[in-house]
PDB file of N, CA and C in Angstrom:
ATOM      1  N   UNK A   1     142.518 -82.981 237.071  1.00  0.00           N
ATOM      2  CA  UNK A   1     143.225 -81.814 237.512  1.00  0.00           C
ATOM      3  C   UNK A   1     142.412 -81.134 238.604  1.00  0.00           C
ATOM      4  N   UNK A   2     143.276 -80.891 239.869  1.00  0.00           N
ATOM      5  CA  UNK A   2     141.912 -80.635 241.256  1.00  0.00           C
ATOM      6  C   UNK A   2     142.427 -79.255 240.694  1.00  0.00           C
ATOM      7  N   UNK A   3     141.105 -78.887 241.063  1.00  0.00           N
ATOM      8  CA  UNK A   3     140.885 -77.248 240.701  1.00  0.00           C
ATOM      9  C   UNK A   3     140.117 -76.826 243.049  1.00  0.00           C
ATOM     10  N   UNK A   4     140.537 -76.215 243.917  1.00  0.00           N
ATOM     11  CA  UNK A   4     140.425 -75.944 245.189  1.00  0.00           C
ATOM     12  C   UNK A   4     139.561 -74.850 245.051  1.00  0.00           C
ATOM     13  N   UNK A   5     138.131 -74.748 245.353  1.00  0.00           N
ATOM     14  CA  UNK A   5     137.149 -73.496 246.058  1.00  0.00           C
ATOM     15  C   UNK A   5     137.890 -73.303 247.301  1.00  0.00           C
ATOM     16  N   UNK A   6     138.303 -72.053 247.633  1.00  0.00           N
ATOM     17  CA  UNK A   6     138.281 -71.849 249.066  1.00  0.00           C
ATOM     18  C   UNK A   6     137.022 -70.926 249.664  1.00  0.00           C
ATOM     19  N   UNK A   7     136.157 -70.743 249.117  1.00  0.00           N
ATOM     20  CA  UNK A   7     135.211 -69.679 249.488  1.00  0.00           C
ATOM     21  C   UNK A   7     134.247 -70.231 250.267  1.00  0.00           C
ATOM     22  N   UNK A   8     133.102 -69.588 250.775  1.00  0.00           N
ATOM     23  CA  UNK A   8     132.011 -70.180 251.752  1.00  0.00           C
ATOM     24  C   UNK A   8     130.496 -69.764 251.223  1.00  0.00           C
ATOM     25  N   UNK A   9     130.750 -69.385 249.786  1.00  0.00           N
ATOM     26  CA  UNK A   9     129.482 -69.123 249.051  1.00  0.00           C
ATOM     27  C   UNK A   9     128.403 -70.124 249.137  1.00  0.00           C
ATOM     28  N   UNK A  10     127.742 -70.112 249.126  1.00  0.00           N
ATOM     29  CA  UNK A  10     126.256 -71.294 248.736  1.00  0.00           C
ATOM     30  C   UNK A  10     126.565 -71.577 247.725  1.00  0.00           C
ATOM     31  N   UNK A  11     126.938 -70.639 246.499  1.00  0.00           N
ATOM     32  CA  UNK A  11     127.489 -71.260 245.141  1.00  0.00           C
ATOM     33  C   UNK A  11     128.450 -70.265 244.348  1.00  0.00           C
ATOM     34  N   UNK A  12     129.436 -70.774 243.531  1.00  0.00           N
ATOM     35  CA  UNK A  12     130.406 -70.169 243.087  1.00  0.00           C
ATOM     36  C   UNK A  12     130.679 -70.814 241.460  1.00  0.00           C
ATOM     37  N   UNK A  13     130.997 -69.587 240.481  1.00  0.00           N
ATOM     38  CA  UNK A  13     130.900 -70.402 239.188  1.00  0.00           C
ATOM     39  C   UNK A  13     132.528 -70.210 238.861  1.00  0.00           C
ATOM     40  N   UNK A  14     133.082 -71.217 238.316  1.00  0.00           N
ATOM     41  CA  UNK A  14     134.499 -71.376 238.340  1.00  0.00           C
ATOM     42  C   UNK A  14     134.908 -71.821 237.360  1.00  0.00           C
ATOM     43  N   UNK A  15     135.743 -71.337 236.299  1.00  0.00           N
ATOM     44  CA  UNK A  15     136.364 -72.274 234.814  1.00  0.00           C
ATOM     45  C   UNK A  15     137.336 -72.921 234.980  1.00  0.00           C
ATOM     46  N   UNK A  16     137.034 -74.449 234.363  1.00  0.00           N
ATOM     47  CA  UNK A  16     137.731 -75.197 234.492  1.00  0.00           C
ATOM     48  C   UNK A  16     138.853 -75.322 233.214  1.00  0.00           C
ATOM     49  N   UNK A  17     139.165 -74.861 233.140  1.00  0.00           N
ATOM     50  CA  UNK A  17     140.618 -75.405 231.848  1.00  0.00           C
ATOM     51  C   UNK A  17     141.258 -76.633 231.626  1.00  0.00           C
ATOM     52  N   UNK A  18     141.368 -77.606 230.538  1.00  0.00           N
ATOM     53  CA  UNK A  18     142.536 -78.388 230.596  1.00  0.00           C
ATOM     54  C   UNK A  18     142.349 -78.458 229.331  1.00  0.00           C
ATOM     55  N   UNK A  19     143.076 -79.466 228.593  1.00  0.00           N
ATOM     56  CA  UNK A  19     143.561 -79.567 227.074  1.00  0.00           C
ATOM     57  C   UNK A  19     142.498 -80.350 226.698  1.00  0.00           C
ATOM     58  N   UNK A  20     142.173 -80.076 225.706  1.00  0.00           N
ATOM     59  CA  UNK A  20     141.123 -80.948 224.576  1.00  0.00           C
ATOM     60  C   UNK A  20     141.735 -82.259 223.926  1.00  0.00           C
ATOM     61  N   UNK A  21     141.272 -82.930 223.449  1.00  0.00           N
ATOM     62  CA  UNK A  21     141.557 -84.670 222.840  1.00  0.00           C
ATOM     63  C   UNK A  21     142.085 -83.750 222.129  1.00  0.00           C
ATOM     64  N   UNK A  22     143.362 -84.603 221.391  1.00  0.00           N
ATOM     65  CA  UNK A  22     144.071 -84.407 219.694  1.00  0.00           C
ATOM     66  C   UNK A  22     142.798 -84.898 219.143  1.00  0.00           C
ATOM     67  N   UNK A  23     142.125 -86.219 219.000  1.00  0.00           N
ATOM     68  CA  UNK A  23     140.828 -86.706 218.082  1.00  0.00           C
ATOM     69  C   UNK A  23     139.662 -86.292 218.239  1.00  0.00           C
ATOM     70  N   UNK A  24     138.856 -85.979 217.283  1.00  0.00           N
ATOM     71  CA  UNK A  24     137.859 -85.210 217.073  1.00  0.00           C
ATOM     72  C   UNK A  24     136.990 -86.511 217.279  1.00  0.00           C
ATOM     73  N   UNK A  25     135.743 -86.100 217.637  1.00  0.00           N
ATOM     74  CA  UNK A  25     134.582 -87.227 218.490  1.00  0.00           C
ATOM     75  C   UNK A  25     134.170 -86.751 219.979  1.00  0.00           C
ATOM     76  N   UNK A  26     133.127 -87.450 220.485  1.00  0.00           N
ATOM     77  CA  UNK A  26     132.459 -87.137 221.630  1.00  0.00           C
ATOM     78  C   UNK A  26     133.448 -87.828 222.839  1.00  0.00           C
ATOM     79  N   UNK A  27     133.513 -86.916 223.523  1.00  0.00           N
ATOM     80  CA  UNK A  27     134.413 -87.663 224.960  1.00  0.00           C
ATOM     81  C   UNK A  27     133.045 -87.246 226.148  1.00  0.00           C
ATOM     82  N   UNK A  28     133.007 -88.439 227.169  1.00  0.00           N
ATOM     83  CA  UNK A  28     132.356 -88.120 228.565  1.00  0.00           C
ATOM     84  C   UNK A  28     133.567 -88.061 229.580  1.00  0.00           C
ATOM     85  N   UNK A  29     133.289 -87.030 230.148  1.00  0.00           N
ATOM     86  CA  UNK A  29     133.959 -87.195 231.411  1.00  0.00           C
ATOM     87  C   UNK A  29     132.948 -86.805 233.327  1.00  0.00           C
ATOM     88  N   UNK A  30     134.010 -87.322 234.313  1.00  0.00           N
ATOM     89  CA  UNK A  30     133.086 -86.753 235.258  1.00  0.00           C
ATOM     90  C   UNK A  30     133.639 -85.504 236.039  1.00  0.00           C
ATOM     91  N   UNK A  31     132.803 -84.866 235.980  1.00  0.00           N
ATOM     92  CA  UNK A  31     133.221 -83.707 237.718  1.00  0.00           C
ATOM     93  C   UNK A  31     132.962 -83.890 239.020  1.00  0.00           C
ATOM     94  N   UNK A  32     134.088 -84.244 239.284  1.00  0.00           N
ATOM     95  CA  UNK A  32     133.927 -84.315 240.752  1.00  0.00           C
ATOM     96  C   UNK A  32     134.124 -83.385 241.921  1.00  0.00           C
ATOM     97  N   UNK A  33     132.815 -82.920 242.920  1.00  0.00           N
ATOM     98  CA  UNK A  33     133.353 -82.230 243.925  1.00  0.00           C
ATOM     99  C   UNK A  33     132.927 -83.078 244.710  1.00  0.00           C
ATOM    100  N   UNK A  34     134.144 -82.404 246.016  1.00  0.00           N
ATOM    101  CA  UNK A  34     134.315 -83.043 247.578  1.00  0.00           C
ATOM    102  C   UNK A  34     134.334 -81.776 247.958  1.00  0.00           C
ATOM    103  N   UNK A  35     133.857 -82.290 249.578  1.00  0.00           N
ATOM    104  CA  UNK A  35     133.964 -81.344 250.314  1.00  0.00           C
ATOM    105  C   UNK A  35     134.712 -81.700 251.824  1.00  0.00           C
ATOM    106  N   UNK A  36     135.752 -80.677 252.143  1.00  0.00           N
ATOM    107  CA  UNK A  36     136.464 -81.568 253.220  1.00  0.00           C
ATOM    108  C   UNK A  36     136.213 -81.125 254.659  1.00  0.00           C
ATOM    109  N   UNK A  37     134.591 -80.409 254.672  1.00  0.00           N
ATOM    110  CA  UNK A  37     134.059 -79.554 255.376  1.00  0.00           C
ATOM    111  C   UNK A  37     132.603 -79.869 255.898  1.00  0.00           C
ATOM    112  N   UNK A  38     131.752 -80.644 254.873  1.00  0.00           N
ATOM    113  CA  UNK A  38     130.600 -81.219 254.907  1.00  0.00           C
ATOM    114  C   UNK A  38     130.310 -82.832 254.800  1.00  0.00           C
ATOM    115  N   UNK A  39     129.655 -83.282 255.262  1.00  0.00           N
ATOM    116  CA  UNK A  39     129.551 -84.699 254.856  1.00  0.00           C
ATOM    117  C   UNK A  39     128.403 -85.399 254.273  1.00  0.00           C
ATOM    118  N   UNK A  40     128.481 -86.146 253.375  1.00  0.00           N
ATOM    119  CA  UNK A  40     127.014 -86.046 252.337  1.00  0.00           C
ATOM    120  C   UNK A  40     127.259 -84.738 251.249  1.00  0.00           C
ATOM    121  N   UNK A  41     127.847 -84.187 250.854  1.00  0.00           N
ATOM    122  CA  UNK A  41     128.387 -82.686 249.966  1.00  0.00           C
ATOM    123  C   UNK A  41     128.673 -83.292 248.449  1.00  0.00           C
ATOM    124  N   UNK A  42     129.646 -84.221 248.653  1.00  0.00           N
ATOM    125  CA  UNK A  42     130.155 -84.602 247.564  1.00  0.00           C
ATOM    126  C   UNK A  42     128.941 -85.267 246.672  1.00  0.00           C
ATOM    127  N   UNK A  43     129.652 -84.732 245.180  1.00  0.00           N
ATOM    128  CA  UNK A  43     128.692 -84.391 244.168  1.00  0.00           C
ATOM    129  C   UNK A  43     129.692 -85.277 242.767  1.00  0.00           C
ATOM    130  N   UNK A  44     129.365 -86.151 241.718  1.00  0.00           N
ATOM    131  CA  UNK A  44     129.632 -86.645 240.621  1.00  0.00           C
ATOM    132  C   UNK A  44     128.668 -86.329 239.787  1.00  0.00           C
ATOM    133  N   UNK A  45     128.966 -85.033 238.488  1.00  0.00           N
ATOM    134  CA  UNK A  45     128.256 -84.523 237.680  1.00  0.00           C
ATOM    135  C   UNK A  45     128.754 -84.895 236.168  1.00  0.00           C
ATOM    136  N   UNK A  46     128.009 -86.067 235.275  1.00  0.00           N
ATOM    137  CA  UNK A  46     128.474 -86.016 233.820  1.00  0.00           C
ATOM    138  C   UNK A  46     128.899 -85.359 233.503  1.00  0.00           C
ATOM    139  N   UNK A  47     129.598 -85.268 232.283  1.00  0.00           N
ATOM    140  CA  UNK A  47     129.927 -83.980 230.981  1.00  0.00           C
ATOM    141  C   UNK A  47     130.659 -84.442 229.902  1.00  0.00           C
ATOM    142  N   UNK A  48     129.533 -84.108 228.327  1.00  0.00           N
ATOM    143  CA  UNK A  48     129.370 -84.485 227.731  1.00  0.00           C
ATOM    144  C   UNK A  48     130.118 -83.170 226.811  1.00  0.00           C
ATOM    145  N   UNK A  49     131.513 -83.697 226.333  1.00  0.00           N
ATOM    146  CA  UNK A  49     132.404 -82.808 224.867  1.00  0.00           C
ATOM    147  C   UNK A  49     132.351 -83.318 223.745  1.00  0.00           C
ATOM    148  N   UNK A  50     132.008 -82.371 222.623  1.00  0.00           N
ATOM    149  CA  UNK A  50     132.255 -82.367 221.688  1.00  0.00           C
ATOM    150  C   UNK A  50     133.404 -81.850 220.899  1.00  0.00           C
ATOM    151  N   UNK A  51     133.969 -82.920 220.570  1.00  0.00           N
ATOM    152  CA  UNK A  51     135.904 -82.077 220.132  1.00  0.00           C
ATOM    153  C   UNK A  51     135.282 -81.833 218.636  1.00  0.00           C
ATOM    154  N   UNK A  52     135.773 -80.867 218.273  1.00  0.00           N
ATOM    155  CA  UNK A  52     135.980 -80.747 216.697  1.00  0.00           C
ATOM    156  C   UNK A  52     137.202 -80.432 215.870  1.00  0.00           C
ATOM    157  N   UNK A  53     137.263 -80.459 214.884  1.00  0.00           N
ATOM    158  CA  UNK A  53     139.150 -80.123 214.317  1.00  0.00           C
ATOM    159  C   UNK A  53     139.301 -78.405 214.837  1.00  0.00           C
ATOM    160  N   UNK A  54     140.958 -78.640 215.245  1.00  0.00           N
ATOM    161  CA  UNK A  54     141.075 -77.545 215.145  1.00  0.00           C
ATOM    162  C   UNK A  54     141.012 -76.434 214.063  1.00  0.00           C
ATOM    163  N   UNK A  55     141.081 -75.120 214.660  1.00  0.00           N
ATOM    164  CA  UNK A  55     141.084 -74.272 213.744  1.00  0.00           C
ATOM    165  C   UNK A  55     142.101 -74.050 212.787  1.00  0.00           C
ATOM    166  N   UNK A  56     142.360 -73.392 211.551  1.00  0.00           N
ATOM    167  CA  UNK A  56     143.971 -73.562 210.959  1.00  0.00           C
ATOM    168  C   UNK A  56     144.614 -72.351 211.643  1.00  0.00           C
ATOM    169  N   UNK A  57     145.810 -72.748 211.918  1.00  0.00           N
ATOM    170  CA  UNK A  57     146.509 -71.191 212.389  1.00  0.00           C
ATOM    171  C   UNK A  57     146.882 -70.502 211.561  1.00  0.00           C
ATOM    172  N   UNK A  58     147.215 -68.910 211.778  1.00  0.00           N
ATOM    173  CA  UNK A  58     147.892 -68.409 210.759  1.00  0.00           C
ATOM    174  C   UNK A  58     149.375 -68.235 210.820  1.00  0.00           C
ATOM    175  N   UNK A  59     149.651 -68.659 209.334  1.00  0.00           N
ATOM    176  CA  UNK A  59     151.019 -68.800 209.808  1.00  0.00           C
ATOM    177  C   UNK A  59     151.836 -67.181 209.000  1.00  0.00           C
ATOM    178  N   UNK A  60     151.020 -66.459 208.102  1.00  0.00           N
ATOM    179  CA  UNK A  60     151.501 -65.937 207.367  1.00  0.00           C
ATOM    180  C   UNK A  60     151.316 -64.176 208.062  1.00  0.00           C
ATOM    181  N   UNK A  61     151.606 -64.354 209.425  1.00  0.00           N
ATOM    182  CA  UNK A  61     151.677 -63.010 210.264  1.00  0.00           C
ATOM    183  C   UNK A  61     152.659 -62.215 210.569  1.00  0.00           C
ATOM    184  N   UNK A  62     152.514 -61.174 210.336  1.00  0.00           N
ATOM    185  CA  UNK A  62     153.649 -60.406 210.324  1.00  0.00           C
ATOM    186  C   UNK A  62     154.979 -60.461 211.524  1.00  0.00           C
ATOM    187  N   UNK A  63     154.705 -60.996 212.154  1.00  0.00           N
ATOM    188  CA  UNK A  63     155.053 -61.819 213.420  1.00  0.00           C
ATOM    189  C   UNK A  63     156.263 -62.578 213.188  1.00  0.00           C
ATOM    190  N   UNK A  64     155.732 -63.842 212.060  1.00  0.00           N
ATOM    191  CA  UNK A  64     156.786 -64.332 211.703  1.00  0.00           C
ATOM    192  C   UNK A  64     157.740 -64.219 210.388  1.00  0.00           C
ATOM    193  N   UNK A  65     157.447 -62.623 210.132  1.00  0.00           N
ATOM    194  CA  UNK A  65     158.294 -62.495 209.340  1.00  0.00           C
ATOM    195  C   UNK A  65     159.696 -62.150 209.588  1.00  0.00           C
ATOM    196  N   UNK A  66     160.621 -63.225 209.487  1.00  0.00           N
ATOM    197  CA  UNK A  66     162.075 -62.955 210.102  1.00  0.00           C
ATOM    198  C   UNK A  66     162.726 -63.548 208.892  1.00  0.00           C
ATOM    199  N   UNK A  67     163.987 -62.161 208.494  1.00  0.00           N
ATOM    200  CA  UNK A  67     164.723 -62.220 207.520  1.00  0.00           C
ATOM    201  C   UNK A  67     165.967 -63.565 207.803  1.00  0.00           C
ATOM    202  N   UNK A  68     166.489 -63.859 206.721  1.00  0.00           N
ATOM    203  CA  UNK A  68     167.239 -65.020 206.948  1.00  0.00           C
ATOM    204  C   UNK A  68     168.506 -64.717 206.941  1.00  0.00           C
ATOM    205  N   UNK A  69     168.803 -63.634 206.493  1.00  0.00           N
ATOM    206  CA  UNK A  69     170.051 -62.710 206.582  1.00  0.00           C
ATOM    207  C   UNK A  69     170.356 -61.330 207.265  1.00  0.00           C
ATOM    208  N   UNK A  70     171.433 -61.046 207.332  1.00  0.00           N
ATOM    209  CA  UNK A  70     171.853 -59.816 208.459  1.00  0.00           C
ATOM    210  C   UNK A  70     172.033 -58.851 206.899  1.00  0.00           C
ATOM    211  N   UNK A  71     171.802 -59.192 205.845  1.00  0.00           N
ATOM    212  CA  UNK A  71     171.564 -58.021 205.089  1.00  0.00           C
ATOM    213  C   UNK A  71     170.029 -57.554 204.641  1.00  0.00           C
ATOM    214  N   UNK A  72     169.062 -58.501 204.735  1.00  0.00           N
ATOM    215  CA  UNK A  72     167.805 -58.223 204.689  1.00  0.00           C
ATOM    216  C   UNK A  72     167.629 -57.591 206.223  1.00  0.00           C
ATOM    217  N   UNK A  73     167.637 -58.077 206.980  1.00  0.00           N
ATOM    218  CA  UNK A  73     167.454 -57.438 208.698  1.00  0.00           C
ATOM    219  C   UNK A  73     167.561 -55.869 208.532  1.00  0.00           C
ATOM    220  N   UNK A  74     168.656 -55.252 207.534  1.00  0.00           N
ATOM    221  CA  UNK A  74     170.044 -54.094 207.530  1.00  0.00           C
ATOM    222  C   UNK A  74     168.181 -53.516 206.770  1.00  0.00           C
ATOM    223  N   UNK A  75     168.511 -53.733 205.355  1.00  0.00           N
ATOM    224  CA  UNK A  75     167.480 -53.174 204.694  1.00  0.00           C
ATOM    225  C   UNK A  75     166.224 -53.252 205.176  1.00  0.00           C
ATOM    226  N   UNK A  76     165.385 -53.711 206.290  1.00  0.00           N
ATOM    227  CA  UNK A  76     164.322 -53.929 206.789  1.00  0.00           C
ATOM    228  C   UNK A  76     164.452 -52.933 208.102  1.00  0.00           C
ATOM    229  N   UNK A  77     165.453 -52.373 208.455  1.00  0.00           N
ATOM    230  CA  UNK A  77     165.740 -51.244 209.516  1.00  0.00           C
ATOM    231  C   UNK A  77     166.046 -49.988 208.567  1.00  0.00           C
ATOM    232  N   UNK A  78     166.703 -49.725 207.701  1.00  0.00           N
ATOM    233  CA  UNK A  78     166.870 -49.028 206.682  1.00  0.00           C
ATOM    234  C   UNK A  78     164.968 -48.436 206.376  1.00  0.00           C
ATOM    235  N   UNK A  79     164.441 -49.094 206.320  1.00  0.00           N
ATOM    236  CA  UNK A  79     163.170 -48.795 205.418  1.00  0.00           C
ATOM    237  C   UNK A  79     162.011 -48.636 206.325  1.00  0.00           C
ATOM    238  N   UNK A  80     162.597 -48.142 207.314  1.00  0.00           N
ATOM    239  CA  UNK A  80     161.515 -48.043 208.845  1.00  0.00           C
ATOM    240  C   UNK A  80     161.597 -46.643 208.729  1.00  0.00           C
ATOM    241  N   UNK A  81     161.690 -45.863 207.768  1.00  0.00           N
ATOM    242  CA  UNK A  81     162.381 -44.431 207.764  1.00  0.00           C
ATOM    243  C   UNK A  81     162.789 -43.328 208.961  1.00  0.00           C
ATOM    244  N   UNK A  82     163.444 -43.609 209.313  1.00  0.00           N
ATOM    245  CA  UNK A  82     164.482 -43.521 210.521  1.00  0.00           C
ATOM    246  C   UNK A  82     165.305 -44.037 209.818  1.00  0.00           C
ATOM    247  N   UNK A  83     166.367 -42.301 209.498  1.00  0.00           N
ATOM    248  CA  UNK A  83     167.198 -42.167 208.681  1.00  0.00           C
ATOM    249  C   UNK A  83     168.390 -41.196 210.222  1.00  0.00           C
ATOM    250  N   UNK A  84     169.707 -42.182 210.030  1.00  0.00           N
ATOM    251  CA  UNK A  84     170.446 -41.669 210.593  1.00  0.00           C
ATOM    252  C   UNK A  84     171.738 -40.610 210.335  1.00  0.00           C
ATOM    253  N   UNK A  85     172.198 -39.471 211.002  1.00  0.00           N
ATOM    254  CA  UNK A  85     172.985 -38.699 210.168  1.00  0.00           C
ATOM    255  C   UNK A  85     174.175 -38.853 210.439  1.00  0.00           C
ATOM    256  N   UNK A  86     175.321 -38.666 209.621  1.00  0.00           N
ATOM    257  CA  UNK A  86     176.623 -38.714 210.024  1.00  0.00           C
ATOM    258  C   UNK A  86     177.187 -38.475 211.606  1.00  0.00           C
ATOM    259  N   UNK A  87     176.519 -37.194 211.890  1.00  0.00           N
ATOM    260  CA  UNK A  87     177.008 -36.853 213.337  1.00  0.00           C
ATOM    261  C   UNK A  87     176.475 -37.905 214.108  1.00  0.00           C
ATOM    262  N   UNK A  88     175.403 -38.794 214.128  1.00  0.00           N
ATOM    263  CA  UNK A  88     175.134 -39.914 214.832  1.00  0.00           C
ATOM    264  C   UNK A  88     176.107 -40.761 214.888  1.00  0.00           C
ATOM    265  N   UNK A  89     176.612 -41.203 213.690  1.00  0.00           N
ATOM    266  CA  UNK A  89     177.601 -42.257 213.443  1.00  0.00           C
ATOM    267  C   UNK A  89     179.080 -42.250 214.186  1.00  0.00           C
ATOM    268  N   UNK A  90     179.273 -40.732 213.881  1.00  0.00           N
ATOM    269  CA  UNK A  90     180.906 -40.608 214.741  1.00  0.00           C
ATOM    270  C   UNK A  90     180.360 -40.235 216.159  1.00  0.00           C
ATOM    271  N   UNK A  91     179.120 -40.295 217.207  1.00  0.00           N
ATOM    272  CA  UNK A  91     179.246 -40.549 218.359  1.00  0.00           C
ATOM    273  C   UNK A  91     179.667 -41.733 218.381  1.00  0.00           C
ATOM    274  N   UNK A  92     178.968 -42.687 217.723  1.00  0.00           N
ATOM    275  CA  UNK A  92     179.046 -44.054 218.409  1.00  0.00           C
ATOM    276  C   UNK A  92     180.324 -44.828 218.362  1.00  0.00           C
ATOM    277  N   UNK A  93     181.593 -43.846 217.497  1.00  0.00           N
ATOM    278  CA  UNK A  93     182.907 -44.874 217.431  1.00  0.00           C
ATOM    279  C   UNK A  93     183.330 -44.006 218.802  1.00  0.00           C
TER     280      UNK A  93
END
């Protein structure tokens, strides 16, 4: 994945992102810079990952708590106490 410096620093520190192995174990890979500006520049630097299992997610967040019915939804707005009064009701017909 080319990741582009456009800058003219002597040196610049830059994160590289991409996806980790699904399998846990040591992966090598290389980094490669070019330069399309200098000649003799270009640079091939090891790098040595260690994948490990992922973490567990949580699944039990309030986030995904979504009712399975439009009468739990009713009572789950009901109980936000925000209580509405009649005169509310006959604006809205």
């Amino acid at each position: 994945m080319p990741y582009h410096v456009c800058t003219l620093k002597d040196t610049e520190e830059v994160e590289l992102k991409f996806p980790a192995p699904s399998k846990t174990g040591n992966y090598q890979y290389s980094v490669i810079l070019r330069s399309d500006s200098y000649l003799g520049l270009d640079q091939i630097k090891p790098l040595k990952l260690e994948v490990h299992e992922a973490k567990a997610m949580l699944d039990n967040h309030p986030q995904w708590d979504i009712p399975d019915t439009e009468e739990e939804d009713e009572e789950q707005e009901d109980s936000d106490g925000i209580e509405e009064s009649e005169d509310d009701d006959e604006d809205n017909d």
